[in-house]
Protein backbone atom coordinates (compact mmCIF):
# COMPACT_ATOMS: atom_id res chain seq x y z
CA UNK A 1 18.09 47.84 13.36
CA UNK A 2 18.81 48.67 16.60
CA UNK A 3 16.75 47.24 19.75
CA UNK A 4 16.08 50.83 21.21
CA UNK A 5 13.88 51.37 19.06
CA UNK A 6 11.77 47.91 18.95
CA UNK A 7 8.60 47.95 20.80
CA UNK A 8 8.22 44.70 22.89
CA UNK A 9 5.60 42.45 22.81
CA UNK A 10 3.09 42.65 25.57
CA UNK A 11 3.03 39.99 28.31
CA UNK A 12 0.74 37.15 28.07
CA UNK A 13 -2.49 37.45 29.44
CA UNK A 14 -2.82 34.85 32.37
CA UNK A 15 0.51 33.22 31.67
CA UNK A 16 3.30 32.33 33.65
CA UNK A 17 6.76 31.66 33.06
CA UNK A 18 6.67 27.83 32.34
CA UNK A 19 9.57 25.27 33.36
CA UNK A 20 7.79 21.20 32.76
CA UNK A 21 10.19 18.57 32.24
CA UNK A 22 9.65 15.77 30.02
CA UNK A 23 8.82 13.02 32.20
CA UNK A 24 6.54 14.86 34.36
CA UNK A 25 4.37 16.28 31.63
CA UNK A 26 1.30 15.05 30.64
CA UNK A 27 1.11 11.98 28.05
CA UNK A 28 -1.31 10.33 25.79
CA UNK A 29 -1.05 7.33 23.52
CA UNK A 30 -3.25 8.38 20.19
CA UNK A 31 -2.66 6.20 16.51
CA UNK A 32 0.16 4.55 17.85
CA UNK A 33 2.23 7.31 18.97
CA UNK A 34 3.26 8.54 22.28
CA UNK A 35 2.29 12.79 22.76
CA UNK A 36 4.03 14.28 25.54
CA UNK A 37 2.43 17.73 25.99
CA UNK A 38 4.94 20.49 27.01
CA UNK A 39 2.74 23.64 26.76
CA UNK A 40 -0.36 23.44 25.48
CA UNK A 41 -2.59 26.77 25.16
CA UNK A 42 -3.73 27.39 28.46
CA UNK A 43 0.02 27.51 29.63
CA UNK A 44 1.03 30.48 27.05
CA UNK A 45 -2.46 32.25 26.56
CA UNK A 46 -3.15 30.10 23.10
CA UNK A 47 0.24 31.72 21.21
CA UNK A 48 1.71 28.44 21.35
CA UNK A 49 1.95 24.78 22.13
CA UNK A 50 4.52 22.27 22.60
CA UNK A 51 4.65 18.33 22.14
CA UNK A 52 7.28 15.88 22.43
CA UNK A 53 6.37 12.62 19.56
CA UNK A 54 7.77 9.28 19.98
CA UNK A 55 6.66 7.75 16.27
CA UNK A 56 6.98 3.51 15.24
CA UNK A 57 7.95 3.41 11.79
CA UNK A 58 5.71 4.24 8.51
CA UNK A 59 3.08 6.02 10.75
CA UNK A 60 2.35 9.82 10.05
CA UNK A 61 -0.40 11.92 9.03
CA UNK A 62 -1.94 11.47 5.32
CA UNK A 63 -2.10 15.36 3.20
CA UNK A 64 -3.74 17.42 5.71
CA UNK A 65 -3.10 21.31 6.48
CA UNK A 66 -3.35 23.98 9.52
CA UNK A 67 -5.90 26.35 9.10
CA UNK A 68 -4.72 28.46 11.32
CA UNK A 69 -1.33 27.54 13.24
CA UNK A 70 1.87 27.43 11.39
CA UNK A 71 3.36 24.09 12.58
CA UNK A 72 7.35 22.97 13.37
CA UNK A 73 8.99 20.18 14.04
CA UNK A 74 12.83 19.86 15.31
CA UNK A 75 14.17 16.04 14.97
CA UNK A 76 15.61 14.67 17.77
CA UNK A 77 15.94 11.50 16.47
CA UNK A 78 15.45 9.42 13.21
CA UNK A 79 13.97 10.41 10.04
CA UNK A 80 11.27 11.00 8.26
CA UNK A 81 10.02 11.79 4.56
CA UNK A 82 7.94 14.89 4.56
CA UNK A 83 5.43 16.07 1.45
CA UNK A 84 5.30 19.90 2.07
CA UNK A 85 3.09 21.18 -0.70
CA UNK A 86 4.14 19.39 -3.84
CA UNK A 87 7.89 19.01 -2.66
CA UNK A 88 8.99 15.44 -1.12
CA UNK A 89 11.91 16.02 1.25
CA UNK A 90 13.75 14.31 4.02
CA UNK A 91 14.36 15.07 7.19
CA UNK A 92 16.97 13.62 9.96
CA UNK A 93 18.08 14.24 13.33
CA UNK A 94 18.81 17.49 14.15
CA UNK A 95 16.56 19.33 11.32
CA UNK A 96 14.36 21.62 11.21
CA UNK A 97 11.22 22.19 9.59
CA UNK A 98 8.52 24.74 9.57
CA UNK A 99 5.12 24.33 7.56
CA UNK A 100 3.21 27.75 7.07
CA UNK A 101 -0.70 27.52 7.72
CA UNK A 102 -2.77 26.76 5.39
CA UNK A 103 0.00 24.68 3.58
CA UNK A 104 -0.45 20.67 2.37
CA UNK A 105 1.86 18.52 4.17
CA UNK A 106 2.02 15.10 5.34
CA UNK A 107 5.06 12.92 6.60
CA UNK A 108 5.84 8.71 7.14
CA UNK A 109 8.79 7.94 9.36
CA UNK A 110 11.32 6.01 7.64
CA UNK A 111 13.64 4.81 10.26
CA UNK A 112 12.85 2.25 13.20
CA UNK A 113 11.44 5.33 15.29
CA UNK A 114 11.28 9.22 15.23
CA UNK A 115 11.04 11.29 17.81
CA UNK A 116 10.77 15.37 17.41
CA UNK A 117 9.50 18.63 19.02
CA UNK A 118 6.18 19.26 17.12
CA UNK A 119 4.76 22.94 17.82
CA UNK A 120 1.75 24.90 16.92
CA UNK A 121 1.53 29.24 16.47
CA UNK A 122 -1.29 29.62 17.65
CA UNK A 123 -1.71 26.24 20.06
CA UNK A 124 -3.91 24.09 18.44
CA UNK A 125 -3.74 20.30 17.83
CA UNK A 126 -2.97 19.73 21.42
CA UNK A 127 -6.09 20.22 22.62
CA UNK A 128 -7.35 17.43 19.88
CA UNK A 129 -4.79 15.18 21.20
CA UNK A 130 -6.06 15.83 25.16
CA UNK A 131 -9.69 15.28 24.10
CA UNK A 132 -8.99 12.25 22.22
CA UNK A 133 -6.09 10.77 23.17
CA UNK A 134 -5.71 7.44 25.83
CA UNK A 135 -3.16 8.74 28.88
CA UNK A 136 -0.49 6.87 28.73
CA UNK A 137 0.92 4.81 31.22
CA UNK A 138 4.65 4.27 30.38
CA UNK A 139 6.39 6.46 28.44
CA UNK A 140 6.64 4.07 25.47
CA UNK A 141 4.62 3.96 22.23
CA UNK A 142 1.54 1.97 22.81
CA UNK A 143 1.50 -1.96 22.33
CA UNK A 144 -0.24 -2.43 19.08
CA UNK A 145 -3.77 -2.83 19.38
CA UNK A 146 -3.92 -1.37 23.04
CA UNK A 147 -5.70 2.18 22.35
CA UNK A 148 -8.55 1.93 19.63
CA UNK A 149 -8.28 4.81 17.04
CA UNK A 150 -10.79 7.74 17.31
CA UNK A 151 -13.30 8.36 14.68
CA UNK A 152 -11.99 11.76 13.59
CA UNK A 153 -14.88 13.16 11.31
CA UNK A 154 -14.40 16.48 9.39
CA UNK A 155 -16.13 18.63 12.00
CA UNK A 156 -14.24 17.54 14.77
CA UNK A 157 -10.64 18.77 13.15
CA UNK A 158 -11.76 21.54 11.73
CA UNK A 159 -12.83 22.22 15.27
CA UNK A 160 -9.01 22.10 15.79
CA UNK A 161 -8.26 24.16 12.66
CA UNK A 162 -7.24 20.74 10.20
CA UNK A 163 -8.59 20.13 6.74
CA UNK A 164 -7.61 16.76 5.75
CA UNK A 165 -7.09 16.75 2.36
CA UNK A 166 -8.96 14.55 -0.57
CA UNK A 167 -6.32 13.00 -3.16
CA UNK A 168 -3.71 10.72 -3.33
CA UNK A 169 -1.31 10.37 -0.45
CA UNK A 170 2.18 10.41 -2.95
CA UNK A 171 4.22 9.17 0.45
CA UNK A 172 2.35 5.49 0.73
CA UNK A 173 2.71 3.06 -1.73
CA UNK A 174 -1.11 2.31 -2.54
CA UNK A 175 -2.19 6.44 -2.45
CA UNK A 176 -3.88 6.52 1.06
């Protein structure tokens, strides 16, 4: 197909071009892993967002799905085990991965750390990470015990467009 003939998106609506590096951009400690916020929705007109995640090992999300973003992640480093509907898969530096809304998923870091490139279309979970999170005042993951986890009721993800999902959790050894 050629491009001639392509129409071009339109420009985003209050949006500038964006350049944030790493250690200047804003981040939060939140369940014991360190969210560096690249673009979050204000800085693209809510298409996207952006977050860097430094991860200690077994920690991830239990079977929870997007309502409305389709969600990536791009491993910089380490590796996790993902459940992506009913499919159990790995993933390792240098991968990958994109998770369609409205799709079950969960993931538990296997190695001593992960870090990866976590983004939202449309932005979405950063703004749950802003409200809730503790800014963070090295650019570590938090010393254990330091930031007390948030009482995250129903309402408040959906508010955020996550359903966390009743069942078994088939990545943790005792189901939750």
């Amino acid at each position: 197909m050629s491009t001639d003939t392509q129409t071009a998106l339109p420009p985003i609506s209050g949006s500038e071009p964006l350049i944030r590096n790493v250690d200047a951009a804003p981040a939060y400690w939140l369940v014991d892993v360190l969210w560096i916020v690249l673009a979050d929705g204000r800085d693209t007109g809510g298409r996207f967002s952006m977050m860097e995640q430094l991860l200690p090992k077994g920690s991830g999300p239990g079977p929870h799905k997007h309502t409305w973003s389709d969600e990536t992640f791009y491993m910089l480093d380490g590796e996790i085990t993902l459940l992506v509907g009913d499919d159990i898969r790995t993933a390792r530096k240098g991968d990958f991965v994109m998770v369609p809304r409205s799709t079950r998923h969960a993931f538990r870091v296997e190695s001593e750390t992960a870090r990866f490139l976590n983004g939202y279309t449309p932005a979405s979970m950063e703004a749950l990470i802003v409200e809730l999170a503790t800014p963070a005042t090295e650019r570590t993951l938090p010393p254990k015990g330091a930031v007390a986890p948030p009482t995250m009721n129903p309402d408040l993800l959906r508010r955020y467009g996550m359903d966390v999902l009743p069942g078994p959790d088939p990545l943790r050894p005792d189901g939750r």
